[in-house]
PDB file of N, CA and C in Angstrom:
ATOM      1  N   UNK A   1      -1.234  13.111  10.892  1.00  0.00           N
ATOM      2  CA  UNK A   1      -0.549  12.136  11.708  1.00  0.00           C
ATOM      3  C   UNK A   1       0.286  11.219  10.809  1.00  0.00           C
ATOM      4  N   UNK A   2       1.167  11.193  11.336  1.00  0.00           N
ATOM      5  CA  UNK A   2       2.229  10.385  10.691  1.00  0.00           C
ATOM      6  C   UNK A   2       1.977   8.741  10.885  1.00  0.00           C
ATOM      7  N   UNK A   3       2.104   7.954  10.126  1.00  0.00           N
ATOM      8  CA  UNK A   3       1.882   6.330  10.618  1.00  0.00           C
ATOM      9  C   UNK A   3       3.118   5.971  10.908  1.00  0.00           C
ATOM     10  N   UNK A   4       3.278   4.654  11.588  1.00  0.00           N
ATOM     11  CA  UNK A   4       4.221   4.060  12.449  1.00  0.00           C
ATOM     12  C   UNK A   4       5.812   3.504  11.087  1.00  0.00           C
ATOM     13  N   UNK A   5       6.401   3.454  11.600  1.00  0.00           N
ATOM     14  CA  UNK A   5       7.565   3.200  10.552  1.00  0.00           C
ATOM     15  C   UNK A   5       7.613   1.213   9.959  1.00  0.00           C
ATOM     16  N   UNK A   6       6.712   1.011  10.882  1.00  0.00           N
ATOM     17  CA  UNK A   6       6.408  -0.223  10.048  1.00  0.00           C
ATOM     18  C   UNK A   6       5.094  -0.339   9.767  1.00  0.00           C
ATOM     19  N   UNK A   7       3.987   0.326   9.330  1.00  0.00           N
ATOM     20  CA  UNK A   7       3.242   0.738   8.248  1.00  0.00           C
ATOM     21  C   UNK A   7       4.017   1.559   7.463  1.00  0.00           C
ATOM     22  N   UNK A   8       4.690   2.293   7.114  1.00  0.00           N
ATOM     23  CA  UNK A   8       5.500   2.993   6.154  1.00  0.00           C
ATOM     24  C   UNK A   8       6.363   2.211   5.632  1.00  0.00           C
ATOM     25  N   UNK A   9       7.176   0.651   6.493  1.00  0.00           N
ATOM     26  CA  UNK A   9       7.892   0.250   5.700  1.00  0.00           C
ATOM     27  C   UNK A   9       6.955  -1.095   4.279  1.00  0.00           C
ATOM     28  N   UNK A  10       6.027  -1.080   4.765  1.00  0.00           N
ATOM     29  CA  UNK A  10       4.935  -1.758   3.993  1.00  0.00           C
ATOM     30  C   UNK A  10       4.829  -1.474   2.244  1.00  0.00           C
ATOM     31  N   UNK A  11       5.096  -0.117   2.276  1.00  0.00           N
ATOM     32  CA  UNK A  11       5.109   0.324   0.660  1.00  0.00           C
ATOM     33  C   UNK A  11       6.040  -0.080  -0.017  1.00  0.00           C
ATOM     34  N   UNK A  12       7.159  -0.449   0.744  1.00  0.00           N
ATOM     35  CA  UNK A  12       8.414  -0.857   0.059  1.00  0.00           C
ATOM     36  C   UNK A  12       8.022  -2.222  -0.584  1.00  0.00           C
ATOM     37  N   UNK A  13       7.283  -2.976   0.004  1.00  0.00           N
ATOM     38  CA  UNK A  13       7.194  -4.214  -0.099  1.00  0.00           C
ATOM     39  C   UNK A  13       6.165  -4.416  -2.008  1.00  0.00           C
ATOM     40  N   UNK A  14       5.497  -3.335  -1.568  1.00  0.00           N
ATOM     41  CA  UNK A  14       4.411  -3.302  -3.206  1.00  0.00           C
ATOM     42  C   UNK A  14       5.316  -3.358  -4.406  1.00  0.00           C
ATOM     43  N   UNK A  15       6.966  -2.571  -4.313  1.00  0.00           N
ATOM     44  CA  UNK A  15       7.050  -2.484  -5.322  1.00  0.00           C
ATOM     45  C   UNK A  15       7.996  -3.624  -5.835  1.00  0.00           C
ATOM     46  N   UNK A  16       7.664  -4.742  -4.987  1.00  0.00           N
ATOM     47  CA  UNK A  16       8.915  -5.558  -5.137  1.00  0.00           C
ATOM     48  C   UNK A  16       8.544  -6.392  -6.209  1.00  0.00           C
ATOM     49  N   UNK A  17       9.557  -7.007  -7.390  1.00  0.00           N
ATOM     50  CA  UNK A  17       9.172  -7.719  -8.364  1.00  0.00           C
ATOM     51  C   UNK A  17       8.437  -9.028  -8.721  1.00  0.00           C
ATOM     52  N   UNK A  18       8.513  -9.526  -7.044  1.00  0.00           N
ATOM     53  CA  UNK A  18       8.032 -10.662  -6.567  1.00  0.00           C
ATOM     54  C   UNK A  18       6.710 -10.370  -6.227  1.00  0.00           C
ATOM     55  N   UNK A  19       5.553 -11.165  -7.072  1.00  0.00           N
ATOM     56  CA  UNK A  19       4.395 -10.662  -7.077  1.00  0.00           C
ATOM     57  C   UNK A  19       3.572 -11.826  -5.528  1.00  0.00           C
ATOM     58  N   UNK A  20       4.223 -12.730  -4.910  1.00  0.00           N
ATOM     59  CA  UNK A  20       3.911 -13.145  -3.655  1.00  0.00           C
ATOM     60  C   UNK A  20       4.263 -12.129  -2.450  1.00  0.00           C
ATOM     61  N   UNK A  21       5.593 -11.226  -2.202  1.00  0.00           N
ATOM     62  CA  UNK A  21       5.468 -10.416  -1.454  1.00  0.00           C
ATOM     63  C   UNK A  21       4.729  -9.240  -1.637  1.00  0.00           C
ATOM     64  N   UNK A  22       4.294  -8.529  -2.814  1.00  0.00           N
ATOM     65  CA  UNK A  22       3.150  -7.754  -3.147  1.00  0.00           C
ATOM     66  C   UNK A  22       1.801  -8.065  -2.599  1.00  0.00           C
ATOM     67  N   UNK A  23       1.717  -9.210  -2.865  1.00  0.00           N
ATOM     68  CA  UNK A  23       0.354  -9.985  -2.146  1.00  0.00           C
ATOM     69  C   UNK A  23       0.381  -9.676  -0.952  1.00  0.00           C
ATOM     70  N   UNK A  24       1.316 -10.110  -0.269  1.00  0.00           N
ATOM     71  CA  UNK A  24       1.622  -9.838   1.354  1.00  0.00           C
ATOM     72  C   UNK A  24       1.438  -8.148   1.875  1.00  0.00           C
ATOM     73  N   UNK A  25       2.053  -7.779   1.011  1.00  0.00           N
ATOM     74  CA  UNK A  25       1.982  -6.274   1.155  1.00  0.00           C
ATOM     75  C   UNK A  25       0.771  -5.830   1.437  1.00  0.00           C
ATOM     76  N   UNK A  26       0.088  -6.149   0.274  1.00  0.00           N
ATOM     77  CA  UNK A  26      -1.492  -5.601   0.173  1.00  0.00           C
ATOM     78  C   UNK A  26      -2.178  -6.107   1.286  1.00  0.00           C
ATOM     79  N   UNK A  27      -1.960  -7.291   1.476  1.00  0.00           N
ATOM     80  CA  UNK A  27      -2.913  -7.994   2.622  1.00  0.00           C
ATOM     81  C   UNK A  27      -2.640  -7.154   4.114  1.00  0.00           C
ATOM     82  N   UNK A  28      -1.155  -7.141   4.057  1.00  0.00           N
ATOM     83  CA  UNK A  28      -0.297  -6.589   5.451  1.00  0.00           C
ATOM     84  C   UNK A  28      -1.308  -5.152   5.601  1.00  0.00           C
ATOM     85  N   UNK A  29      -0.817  -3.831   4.547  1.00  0.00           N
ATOM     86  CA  UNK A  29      -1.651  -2.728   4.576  1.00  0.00           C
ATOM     87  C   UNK A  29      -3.226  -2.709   5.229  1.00  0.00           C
ATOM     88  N   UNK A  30      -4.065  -3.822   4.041  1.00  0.00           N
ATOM     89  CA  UNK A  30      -5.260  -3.419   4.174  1.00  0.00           C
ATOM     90  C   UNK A  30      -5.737  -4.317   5.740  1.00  0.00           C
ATOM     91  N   UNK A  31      -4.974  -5.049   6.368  1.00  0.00           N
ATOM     92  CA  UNK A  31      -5.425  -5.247   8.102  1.00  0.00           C
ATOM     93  C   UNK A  31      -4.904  -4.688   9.057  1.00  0.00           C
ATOM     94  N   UNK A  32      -3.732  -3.543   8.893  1.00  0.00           N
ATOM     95  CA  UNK A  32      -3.562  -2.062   9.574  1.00  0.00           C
ATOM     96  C   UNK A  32      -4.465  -1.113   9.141  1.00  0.00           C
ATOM     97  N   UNK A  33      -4.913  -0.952   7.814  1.00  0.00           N
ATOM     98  CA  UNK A  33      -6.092  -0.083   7.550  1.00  0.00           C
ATOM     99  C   UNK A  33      -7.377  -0.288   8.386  1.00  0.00           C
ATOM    100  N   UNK A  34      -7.631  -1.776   8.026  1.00  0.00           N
ATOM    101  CA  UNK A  34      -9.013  -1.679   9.077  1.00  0.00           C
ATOM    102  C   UNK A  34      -9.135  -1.660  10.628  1.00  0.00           C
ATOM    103  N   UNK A  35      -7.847  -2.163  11.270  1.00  0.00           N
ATOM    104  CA  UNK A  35      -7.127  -2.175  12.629  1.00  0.00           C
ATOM    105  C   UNK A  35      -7.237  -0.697  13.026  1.00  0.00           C
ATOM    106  N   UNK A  36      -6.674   0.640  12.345  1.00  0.00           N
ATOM    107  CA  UNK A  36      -6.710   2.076  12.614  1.00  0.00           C
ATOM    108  C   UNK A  36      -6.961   2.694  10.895  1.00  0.00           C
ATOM    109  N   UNK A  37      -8.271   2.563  11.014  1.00  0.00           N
ATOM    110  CA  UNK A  37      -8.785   3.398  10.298  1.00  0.00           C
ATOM    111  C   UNK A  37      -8.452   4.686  10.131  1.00  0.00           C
ATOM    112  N   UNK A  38      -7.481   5.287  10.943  1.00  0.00           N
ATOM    113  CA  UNK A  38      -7.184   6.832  10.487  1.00  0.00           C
ATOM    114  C   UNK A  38      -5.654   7.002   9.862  1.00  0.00           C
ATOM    115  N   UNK A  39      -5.587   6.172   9.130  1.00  0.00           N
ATOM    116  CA  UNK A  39      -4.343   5.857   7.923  1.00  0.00           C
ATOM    117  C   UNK A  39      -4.800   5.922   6.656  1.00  0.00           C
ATOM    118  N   UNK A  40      -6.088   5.299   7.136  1.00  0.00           N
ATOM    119  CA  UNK A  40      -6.366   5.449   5.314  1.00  0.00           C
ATOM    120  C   UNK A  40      -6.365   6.492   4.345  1.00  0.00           C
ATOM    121  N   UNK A  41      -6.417   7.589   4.928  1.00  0.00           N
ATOM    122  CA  UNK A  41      -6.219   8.773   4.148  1.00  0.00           C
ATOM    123  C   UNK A  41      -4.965   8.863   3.572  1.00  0.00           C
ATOM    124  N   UNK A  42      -4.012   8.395   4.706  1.00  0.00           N
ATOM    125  CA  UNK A  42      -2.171   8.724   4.732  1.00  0.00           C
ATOM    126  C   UNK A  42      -2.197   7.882   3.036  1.00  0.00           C
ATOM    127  N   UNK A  43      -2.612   6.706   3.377  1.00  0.00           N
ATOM    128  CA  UNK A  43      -2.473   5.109   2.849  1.00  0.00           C
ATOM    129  C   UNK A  43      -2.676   5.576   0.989  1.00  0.00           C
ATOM    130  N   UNK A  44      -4.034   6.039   0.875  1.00  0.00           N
ATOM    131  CA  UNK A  44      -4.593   6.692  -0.276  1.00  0.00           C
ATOM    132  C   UNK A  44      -3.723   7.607  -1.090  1.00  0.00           C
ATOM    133  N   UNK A  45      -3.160   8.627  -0.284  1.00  0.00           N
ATOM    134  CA  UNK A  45      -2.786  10.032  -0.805  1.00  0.00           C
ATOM    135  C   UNK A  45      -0.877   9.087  -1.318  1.00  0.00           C
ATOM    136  N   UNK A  46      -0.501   8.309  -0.433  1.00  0.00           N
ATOM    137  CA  UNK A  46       0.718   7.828  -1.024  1.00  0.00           C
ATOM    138  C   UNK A  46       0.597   6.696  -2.260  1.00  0.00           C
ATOM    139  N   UNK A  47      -0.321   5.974  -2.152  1.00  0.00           N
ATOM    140  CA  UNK A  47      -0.727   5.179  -3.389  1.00  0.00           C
ATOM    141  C   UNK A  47      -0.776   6.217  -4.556  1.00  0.00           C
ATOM    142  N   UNK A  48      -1.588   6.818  -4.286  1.00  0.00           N
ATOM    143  CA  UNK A  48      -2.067   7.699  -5.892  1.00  0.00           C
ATOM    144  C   UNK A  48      -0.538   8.635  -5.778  1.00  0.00           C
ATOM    145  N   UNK A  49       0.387   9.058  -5.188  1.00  0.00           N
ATOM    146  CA  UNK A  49       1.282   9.381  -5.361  1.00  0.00           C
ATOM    147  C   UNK A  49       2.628   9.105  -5.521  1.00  0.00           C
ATOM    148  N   UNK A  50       2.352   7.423  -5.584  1.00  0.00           N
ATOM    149  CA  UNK A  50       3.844   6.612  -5.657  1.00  0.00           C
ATOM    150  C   UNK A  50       3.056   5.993  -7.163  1.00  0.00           C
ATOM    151  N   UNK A  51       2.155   6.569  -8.155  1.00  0.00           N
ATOM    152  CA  UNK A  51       1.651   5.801  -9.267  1.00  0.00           C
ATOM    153  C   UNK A  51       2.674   6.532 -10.088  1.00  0.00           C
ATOM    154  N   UNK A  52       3.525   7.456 -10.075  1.00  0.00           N
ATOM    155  CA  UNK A  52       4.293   7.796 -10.656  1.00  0.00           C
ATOM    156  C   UNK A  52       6.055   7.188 -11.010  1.00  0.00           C
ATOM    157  N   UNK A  53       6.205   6.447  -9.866  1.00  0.00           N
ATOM    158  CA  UNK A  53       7.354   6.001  -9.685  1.00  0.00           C
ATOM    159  C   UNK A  53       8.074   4.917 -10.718  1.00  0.00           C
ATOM    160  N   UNK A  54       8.912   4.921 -10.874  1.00  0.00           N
ATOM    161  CA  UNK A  54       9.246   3.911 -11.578  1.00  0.00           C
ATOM    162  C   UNK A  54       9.893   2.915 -10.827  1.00  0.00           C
ATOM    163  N   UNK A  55      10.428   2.799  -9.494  1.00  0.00           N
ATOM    164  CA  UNK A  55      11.003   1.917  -8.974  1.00  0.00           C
ATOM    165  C   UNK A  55      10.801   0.607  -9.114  1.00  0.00           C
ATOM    166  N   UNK A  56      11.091  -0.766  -9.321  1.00  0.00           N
ATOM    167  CA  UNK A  56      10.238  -1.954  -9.649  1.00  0.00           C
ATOM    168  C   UNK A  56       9.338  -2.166  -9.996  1.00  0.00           C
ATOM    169  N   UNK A  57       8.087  -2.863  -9.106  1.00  0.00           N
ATOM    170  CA  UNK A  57       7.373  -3.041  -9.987  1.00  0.00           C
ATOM    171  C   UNK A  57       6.090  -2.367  -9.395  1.00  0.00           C
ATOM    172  N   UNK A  58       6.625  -0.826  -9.147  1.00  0.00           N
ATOM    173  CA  UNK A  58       5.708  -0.269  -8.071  1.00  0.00           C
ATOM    174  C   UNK A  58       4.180  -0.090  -8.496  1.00  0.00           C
ATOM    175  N   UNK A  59       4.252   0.188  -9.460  1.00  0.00           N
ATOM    176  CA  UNK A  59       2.830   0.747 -10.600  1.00  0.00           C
ATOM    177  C   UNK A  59       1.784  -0.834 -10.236  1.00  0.00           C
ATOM    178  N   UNK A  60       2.702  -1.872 -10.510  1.00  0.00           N
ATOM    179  CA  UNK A  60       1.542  -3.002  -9.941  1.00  0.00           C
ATOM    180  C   UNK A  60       1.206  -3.222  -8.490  1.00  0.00           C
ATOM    181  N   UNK A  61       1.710  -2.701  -7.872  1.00  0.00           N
ATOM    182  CA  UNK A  61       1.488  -2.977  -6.700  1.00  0.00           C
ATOM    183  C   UNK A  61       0.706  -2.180  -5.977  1.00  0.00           C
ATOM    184  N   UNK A  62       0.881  -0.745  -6.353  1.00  0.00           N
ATOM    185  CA  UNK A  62      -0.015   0.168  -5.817  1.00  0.00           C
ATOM    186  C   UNK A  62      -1.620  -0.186  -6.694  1.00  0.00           C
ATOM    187  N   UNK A  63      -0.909   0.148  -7.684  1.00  0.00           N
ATOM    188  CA  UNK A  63      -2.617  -0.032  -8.343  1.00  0.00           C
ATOM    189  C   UNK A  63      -3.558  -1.260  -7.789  1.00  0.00           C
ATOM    190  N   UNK A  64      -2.650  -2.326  -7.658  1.00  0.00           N
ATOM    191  CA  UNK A  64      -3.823  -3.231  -6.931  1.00  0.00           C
ATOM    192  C   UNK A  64      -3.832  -3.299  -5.342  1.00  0.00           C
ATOM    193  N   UNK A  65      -3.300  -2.652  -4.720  1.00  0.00           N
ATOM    194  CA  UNK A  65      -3.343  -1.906  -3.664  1.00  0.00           C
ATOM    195  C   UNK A  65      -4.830  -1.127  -3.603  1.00  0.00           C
ATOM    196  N   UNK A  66      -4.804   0.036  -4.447  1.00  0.00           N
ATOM    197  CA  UNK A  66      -5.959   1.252  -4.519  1.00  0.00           C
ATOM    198  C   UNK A  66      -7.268   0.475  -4.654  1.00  0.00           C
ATOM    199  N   UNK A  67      -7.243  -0.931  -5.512  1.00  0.00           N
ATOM    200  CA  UNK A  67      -8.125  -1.476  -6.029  1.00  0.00           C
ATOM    201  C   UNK A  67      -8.630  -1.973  -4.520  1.00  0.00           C
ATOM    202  N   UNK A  68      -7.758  -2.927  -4.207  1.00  0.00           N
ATOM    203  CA  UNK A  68      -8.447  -3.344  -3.176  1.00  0.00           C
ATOM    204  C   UNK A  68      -8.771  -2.395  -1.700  1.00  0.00           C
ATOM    205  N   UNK A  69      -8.215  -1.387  -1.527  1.00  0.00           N
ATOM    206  CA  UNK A  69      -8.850  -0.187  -0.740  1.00  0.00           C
ATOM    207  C   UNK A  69     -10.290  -0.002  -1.222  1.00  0.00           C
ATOM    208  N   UNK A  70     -10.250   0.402  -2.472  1.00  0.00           N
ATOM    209  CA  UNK A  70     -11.608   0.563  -2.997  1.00  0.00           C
ATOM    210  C   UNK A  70     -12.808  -0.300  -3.026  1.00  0.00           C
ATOM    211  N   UNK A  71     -12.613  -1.549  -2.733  1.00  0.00           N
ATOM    212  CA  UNK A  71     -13.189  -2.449  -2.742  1.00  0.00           C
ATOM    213  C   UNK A  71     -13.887  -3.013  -1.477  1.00  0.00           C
ATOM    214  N   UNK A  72     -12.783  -2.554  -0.660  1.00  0.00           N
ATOM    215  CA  UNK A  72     -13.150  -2.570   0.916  1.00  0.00           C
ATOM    216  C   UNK A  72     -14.076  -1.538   1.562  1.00  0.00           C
ATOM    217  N   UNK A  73     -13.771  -0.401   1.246  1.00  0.00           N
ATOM    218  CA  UNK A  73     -14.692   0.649   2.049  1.00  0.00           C
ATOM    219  C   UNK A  73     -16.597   0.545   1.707  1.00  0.00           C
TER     220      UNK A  73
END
């Protein structure tokens, strides 16, 4: 299942250089995660697959993204 285009536009937000909208990001994600729990898989598999990116400052954002997924379940 595909998630909604504003949970998808959410990732954009991690990699932004501004480490207050990152915050937001993460927070935004992880209360659609617990709202519909059947993202989190989607949520997971694109984190560990946007750890490659170089776009901004994506690498921080996901990673503390994953962290706090991990932290939650």
């Amino acid at each position: 299942m595909r998630p909604s285009d504003d949970f998808l536009n959410e990732f954009y937000d991690l990699a932004d250089f501004d480490k207050t909208k990152r915050v937001e990001a993460i927070n935004r994600l992880l209360t659609k995660i617990k709202l519909d729990p059947s993202v989190n898989e989607y949520c997971v598999e694109r984190l560990i697959t946007g750890l490659s990116s170089t776009r901004g400052a994506s690498r921080l954002g996901l990673v503390k993204c994953i962290f706090h997924i991990s932290v939650s379940v």
